[in-house]
PDB file of N, CA and C in Angstrom:
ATOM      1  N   UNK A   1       0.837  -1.170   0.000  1.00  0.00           N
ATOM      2  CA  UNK A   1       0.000   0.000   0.000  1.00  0.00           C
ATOM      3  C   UNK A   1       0.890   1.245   0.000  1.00  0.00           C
ATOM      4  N   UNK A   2       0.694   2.413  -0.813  1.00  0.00           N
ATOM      5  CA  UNK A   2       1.527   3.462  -1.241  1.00  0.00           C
ATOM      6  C   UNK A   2       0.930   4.747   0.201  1.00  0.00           C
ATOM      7  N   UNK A   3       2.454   4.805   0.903  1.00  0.00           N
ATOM      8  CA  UNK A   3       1.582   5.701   2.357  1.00  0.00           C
ATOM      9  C   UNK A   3       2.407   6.621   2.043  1.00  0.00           C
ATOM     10  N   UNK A   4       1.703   8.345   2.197  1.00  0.00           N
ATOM     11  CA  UNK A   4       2.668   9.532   2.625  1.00  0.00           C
ATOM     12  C   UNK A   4       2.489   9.769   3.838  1.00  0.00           C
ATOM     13  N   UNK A   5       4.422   9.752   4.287  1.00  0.00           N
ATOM     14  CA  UNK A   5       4.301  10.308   5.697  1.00  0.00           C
ATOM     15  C   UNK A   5       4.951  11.744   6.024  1.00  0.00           C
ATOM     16  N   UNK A   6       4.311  12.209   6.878  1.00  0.00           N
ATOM     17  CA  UNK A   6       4.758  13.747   7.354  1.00  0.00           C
ATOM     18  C   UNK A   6       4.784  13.261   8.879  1.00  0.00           C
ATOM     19  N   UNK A   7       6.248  14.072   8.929  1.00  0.00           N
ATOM     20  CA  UNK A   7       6.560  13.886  10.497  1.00  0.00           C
ATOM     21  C   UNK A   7       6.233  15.521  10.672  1.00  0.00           C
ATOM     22  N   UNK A   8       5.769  16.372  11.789  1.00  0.00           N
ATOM     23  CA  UNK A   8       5.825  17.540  12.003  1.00  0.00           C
ATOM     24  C   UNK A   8       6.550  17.656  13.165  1.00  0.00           C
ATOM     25  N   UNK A   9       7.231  18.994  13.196  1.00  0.00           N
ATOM     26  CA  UNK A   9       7.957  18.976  14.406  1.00  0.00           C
ATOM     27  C   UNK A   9       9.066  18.022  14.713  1.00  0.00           C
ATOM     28  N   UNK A  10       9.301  17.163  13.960  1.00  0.00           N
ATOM     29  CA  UNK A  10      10.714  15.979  14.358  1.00  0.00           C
ATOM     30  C   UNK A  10      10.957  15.555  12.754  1.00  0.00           C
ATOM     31  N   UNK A  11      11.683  15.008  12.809  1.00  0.00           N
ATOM     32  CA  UNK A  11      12.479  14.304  11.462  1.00  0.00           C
ATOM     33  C   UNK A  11      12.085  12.662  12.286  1.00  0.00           C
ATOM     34  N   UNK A  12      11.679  12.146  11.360  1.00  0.00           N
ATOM     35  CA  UNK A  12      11.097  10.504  11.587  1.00  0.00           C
ATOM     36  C   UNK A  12      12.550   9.891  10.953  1.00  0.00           C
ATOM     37  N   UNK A  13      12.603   9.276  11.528  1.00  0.00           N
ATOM     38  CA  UNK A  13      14.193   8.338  11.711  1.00  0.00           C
ATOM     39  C   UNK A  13      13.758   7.085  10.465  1.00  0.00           C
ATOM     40  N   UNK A  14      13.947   5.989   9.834  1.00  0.00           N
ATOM     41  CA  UNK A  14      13.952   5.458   8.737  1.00  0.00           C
ATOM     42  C   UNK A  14      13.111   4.281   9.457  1.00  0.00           C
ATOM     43  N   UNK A  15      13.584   3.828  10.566  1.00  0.00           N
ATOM     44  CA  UNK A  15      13.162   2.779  11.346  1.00  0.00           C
ATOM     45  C   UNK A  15      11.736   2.635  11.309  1.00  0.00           C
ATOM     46  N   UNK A  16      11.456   3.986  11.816  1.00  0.00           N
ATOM     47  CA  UNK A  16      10.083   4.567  12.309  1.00  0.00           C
ATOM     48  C   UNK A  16       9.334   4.377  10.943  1.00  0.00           C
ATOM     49  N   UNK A  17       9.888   5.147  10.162  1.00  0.00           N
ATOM     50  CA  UNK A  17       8.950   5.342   9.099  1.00  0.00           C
ATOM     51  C   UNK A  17       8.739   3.524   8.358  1.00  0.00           C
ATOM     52  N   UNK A  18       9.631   2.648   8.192  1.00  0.00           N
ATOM     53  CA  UNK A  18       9.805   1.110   8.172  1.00  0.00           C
ATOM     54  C   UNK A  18       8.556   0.337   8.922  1.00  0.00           C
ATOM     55  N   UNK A  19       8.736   0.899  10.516  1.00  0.00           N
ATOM     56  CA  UNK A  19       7.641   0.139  11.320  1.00  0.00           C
ATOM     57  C   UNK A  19       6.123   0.749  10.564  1.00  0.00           C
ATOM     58  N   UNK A  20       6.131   2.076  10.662  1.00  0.00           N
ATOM     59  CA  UNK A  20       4.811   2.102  10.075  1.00  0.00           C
ATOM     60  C   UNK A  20       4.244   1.728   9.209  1.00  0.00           C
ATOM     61  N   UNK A  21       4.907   1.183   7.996  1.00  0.00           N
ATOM     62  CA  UNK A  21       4.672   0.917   6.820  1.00  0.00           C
ATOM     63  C   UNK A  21       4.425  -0.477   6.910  1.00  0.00           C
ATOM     64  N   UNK A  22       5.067  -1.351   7.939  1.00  0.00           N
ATOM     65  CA  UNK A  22       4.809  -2.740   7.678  1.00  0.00           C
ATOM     66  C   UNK A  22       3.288  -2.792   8.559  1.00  0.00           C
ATOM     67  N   UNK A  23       3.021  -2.114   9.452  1.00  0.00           N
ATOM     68  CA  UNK A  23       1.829  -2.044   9.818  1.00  0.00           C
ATOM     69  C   UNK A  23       0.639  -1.887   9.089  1.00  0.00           C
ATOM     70  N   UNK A  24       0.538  -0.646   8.110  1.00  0.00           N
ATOM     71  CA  UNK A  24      -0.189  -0.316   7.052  1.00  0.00           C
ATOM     72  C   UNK A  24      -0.038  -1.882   6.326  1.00  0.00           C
ATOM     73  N   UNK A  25       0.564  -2.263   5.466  1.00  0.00           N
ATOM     74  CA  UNK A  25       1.162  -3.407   4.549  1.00  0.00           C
ATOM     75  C   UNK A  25      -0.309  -4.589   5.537  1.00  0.00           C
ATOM     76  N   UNK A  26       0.096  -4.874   6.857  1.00  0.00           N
ATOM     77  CA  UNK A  26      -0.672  -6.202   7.538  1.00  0.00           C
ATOM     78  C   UNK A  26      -2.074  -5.862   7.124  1.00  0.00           C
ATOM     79  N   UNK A  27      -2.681  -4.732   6.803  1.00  0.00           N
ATOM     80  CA  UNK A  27      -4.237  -4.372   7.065  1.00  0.00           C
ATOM     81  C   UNK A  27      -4.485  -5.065   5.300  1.00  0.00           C
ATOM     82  N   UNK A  28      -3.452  -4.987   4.287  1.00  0.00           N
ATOM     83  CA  UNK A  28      -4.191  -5.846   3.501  1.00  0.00           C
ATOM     84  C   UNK A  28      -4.586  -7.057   3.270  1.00  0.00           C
ATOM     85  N   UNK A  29      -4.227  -7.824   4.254  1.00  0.00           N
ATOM     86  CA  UNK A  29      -5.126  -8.788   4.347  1.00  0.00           C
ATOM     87  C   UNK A  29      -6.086  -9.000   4.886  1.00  0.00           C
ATOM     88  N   UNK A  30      -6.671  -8.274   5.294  1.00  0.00           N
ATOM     89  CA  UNK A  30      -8.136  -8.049   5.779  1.00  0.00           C
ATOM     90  C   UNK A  30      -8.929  -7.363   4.687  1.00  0.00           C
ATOM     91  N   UNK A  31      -8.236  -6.043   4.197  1.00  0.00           N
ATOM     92  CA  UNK A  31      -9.419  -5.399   2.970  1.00  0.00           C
ATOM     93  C   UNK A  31      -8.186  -4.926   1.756  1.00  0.00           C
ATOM     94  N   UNK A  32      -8.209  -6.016   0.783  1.00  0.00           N
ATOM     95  CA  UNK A  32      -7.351  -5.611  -0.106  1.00  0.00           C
ATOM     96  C   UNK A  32      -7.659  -4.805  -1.434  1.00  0.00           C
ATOM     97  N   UNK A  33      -8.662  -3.502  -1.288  1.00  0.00           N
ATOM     98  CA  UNK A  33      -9.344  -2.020  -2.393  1.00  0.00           C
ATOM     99  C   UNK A  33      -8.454  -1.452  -1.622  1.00  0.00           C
ATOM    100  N   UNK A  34      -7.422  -1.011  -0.764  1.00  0.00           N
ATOM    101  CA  UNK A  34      -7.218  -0.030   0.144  1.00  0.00           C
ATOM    102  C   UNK A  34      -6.419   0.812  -1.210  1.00  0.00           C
ATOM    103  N   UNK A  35      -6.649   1.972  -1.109  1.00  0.00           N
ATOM    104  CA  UNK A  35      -6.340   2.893  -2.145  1.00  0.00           C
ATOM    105  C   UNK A  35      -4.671   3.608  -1.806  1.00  0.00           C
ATOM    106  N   UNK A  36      -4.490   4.173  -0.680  1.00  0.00           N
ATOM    107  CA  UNK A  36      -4.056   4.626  -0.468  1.00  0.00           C
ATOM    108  C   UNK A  36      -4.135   5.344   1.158  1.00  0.00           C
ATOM    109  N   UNK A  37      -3.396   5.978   1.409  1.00  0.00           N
ATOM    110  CA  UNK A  37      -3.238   6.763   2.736  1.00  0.00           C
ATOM    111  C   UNK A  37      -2.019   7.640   3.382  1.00  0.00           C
ATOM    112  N   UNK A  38      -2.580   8.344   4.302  1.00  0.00           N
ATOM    113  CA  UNK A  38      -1.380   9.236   4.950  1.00  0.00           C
ATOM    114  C   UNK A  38      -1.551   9.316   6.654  1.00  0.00           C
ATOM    115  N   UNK A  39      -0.074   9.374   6.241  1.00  0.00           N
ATOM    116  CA  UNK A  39       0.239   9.159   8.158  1.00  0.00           C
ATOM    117  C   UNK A  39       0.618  10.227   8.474  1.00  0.00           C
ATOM    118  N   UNK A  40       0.327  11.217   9.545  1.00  0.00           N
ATOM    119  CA  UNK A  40       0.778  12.071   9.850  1.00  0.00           C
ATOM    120  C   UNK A  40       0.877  11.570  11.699  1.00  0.00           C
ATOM    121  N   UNK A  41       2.825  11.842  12.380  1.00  0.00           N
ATOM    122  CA  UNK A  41       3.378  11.591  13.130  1.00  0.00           C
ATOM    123  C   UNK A  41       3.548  13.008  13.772  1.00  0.00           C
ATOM    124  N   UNK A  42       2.894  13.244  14.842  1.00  0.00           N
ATOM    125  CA  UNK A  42       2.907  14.793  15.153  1.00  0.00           C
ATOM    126  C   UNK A  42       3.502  14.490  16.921  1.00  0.00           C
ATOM    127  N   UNK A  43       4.486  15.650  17.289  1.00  0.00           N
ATOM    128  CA  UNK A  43       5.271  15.762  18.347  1.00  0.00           C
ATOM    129  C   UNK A  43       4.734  16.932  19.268  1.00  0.00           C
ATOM    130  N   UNK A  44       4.065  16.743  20.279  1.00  0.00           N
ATOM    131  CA  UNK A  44       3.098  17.713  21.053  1.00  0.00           C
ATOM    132  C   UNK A  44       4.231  18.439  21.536  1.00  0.00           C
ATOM    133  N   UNK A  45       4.142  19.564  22.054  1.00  0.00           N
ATOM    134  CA  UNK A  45       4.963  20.640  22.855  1.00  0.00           C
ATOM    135  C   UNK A  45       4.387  20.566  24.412  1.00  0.00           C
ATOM    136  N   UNK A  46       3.124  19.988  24.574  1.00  0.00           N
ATOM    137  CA  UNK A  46       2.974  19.903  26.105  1.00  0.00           C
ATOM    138  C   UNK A  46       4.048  18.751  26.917  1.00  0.00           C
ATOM    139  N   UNK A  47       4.028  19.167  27.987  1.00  0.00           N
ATOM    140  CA  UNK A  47       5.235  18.345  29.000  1.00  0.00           C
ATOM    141  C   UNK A  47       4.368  16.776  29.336  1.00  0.00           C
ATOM    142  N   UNK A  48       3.387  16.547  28.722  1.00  0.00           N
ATOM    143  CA  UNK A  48       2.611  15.241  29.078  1.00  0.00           C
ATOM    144  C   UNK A  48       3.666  14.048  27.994  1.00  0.00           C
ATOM    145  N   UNK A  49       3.657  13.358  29.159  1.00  0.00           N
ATOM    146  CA  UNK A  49       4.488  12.109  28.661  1.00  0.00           C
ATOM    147  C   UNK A  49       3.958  11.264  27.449  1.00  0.00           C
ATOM    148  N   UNK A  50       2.755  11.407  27.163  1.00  0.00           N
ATOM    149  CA  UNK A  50       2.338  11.144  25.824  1.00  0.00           C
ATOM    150  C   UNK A  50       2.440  12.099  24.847  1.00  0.00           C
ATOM    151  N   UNK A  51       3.316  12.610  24.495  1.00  0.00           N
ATOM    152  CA  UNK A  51       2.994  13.153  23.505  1.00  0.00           C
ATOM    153  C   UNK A  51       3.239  13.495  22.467  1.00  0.00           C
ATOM    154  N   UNK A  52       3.373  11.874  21.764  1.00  0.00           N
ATOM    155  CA  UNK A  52       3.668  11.611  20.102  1.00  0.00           C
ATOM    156  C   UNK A  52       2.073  10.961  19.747  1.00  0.00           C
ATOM    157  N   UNK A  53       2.010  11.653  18.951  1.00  0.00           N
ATOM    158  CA  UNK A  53       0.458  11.778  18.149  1.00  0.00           C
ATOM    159  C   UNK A  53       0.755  11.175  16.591  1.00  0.00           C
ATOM    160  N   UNK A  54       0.035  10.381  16.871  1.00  0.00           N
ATOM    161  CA  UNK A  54      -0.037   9.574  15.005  1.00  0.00           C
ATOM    162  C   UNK A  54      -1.710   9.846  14.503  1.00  0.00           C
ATOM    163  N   UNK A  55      -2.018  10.223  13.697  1.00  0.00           N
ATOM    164  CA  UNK A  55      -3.154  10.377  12.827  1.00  0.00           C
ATOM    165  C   UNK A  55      -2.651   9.322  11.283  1.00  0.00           C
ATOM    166  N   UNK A  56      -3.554   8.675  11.187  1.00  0.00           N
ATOM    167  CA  UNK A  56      -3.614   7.740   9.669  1.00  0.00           C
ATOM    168  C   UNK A  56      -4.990   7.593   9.005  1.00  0.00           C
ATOM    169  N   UNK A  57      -4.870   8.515   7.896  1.00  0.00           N
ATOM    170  CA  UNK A  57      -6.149   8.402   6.840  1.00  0.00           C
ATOM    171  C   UNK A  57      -6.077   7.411   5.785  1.00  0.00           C
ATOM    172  N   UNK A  58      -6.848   6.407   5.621  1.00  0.00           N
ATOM    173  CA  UNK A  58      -6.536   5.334   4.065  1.00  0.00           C
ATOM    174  C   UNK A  58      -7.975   6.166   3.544  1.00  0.00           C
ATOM    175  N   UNK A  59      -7.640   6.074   2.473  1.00  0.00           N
ATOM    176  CA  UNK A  59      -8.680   5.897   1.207  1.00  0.00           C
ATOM    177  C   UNK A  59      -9.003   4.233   0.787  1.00  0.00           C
ATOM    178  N   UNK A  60     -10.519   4.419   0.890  1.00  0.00           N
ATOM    179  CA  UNK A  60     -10.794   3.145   0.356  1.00  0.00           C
ATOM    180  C   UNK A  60     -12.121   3.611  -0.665  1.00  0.00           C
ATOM    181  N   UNK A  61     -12.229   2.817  -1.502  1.00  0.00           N
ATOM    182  CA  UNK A  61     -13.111   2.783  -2.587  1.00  0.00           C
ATOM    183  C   UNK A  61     -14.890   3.684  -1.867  1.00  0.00           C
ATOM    184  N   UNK A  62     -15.089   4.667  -2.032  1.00  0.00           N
ATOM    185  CA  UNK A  62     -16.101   5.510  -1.913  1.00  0.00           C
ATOM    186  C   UNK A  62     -16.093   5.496  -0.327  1.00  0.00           C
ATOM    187  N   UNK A  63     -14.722   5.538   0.410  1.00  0.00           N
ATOM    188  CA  UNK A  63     -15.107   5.939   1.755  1.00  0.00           C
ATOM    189  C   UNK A  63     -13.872   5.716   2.260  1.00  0.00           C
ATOM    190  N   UNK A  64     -13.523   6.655   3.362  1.00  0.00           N
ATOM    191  CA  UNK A  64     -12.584   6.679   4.066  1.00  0.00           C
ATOM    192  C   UNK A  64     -12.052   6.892   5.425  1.00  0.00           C
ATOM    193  N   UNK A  65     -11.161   6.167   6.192  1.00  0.00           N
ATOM    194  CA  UNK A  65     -11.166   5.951   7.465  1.00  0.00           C
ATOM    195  C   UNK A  65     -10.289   6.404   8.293  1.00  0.00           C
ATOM    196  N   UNK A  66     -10.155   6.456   9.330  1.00  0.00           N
ATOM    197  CA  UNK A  66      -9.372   7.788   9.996  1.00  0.00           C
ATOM    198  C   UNK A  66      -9.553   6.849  11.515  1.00  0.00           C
ATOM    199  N   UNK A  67      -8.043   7.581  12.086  1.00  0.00           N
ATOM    200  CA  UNK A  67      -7.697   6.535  13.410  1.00  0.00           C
ATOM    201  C   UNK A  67      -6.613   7.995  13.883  1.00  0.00           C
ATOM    202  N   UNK A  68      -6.899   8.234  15.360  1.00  0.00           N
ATOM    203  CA  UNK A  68      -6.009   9.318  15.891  1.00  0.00           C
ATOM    204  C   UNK A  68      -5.411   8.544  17.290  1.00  0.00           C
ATOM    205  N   UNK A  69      -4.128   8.177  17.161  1.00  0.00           N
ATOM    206  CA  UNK A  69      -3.766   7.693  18.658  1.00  0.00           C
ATOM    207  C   UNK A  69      -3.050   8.675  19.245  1.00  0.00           C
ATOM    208  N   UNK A  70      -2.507   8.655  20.942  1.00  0.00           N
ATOM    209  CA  UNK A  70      -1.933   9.680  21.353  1.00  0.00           C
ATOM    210  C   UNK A  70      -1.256   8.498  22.626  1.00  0.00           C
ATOM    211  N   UNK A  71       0.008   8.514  22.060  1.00  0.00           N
ATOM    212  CA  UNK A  71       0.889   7.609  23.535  1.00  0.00           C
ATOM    213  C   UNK A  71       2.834   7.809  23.997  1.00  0.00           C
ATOM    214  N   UNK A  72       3.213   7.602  24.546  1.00  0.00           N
ATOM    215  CA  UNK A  72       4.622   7.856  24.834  1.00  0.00           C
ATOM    216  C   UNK A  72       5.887   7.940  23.874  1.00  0.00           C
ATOM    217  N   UNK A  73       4.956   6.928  22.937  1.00  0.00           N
ATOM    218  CA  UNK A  73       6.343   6.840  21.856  1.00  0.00           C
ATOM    219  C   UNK A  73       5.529   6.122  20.565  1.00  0.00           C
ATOM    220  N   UNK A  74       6.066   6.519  19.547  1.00  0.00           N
ATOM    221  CA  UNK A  74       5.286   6.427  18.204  1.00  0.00           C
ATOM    222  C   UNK A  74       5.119   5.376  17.910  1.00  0.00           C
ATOM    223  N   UNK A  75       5.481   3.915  18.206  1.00  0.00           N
ATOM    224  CA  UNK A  75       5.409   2.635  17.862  1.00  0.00           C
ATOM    225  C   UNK A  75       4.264   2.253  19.059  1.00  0.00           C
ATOM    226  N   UNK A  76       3.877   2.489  19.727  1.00  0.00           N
ATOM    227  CA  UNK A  76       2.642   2.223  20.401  1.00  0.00           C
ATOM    228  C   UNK A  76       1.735   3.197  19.911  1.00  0.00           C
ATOM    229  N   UNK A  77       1.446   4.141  19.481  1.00  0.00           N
ATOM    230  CA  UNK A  77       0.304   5.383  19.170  1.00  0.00           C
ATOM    231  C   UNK A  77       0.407   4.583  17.473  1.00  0.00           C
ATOM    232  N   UNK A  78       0.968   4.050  17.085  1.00  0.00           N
ATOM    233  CA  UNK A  78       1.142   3.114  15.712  1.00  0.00           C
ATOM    234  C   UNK A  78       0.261   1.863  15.988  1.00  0.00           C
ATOM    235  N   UNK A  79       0.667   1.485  16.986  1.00  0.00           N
ATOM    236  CA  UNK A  79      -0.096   0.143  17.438  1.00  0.00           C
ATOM    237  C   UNK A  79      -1.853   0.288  17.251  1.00  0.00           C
ATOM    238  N   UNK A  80      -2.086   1.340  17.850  1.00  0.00           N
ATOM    239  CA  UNK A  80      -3.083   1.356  18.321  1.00  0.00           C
ATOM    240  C   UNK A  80      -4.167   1.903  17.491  1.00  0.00           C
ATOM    241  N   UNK A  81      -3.420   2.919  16.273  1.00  0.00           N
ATOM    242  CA  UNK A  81      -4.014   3.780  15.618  1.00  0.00           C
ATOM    243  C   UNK A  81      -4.499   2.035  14.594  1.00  0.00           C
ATOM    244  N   UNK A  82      -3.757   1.434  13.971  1.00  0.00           N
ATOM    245  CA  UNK A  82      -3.705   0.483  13.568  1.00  0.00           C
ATOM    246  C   UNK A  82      -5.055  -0.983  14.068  1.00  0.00           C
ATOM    247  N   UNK A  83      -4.448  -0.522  14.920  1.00  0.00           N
ATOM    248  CA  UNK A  83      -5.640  -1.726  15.454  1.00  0.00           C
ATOM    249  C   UNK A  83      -7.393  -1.144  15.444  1.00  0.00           C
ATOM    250  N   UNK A  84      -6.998   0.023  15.425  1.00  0.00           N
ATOM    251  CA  UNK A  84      -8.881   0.521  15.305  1.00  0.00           C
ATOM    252  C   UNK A  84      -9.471   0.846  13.814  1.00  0.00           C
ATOM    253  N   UNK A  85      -7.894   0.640  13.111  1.00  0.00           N
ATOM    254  CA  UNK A  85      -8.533   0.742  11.543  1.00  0.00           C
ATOM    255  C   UNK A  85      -8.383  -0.301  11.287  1.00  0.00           C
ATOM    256  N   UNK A  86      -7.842  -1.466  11.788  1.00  0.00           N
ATOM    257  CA  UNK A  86      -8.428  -2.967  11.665  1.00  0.00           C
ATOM    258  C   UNK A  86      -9.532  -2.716  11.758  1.00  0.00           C
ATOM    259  N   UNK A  87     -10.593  -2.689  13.071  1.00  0.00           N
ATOM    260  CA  UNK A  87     -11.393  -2.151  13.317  1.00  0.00           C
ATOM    261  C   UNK A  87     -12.535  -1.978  12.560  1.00  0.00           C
ATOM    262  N   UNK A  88     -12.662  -1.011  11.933  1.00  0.00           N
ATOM    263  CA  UNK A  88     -13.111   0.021  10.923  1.00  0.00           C
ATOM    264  C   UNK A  88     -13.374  -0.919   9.922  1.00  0.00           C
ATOM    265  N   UNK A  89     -12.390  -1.662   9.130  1.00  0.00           N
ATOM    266  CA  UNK A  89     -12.186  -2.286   7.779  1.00  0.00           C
ATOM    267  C   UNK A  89     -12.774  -3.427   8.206  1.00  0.00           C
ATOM    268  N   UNK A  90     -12.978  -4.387   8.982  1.00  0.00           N
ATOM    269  CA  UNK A  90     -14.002  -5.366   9.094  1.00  0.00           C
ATOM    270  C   UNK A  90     -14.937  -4.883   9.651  1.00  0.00           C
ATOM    271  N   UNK A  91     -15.617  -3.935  10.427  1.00  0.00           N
ATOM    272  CA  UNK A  91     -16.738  -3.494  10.314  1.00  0.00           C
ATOM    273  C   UNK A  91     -17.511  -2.918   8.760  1.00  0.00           C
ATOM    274  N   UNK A  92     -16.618  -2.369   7.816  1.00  0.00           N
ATOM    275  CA  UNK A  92     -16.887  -1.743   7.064  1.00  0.00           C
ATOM    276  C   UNK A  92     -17.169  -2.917   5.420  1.00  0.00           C
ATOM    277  N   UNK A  93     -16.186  -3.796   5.648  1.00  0.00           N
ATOM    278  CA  UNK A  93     -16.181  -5.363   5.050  1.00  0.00           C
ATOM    279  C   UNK A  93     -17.990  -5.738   5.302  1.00  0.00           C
ATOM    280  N   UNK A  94     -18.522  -6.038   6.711  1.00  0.00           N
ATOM    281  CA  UNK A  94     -19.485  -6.794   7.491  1.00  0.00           C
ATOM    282  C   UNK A  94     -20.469  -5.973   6.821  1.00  0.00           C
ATOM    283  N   UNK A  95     -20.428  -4.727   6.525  1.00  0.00           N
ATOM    284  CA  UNK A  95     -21.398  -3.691   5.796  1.00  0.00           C
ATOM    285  C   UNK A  95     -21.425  -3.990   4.566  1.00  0.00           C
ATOM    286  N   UNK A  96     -20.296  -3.797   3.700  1.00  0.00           N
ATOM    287  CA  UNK A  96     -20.384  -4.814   2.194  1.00  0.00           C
ATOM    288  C   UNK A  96     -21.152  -5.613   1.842  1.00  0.00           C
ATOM    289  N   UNK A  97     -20.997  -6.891   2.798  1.00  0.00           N
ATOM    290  CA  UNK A  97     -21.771  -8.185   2.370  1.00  0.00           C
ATOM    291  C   UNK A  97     -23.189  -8.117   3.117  1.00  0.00           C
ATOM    292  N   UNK A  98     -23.579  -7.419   3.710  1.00  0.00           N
ATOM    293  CA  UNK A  98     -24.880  -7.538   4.286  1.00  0.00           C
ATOM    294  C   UNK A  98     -25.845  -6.800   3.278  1.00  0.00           C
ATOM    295  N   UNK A  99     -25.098  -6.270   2.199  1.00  0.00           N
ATOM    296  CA  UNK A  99     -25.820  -5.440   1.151  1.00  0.00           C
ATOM    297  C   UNK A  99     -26.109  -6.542   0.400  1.00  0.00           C
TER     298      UNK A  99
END
């Protein structure tokens, strides 16, 4: 799956940008129309220990899904953003076939 990422506020290290991508990559086997998407990796200025912010939009065929995590370090706010657009895509699958 073809992802643009924007880090704001930090330079995303290669690793980072690697982990995210193999994450994105696992969701096609659950819904393989996924069009496309963007990750945006955002670095809060408040002193709260969470505060690396991942937002991930995919495009999928006449609709699109959106996941905002907020946690200590970007490979968990990855985790998680991830797991609710699992989420999303078999709920959104379960809607398909009930048509």
């Amino acid at each position: 799956m073809k992802l643009q990422m924007h880090s704001i506020r930090f330079d995303a290290d290669q690793k980072l940008i690697d982990f995210i991508q193999k994450k994105a990559d696992k969701l096609d086997r659950f819904f393989d129309r996924i069009i496309d998407g963007e990750v945006f990796m955002r670095l809060d200025r408040d002193n709260n220990m969470e505060n690396k912010i991942i937002e991930v939009k995919l495009n999928i065929p006449r609709n699109q899904l959106f996941a905002k995590e907020r946690s200590k370090t970007f490979e968990a706010a990855a985790d998680l953003a991830f797991d609710a657009l699992k989420k999303q895509i078999l709920k959104h699958k379960e809607k398909i076939m009930s048509h």
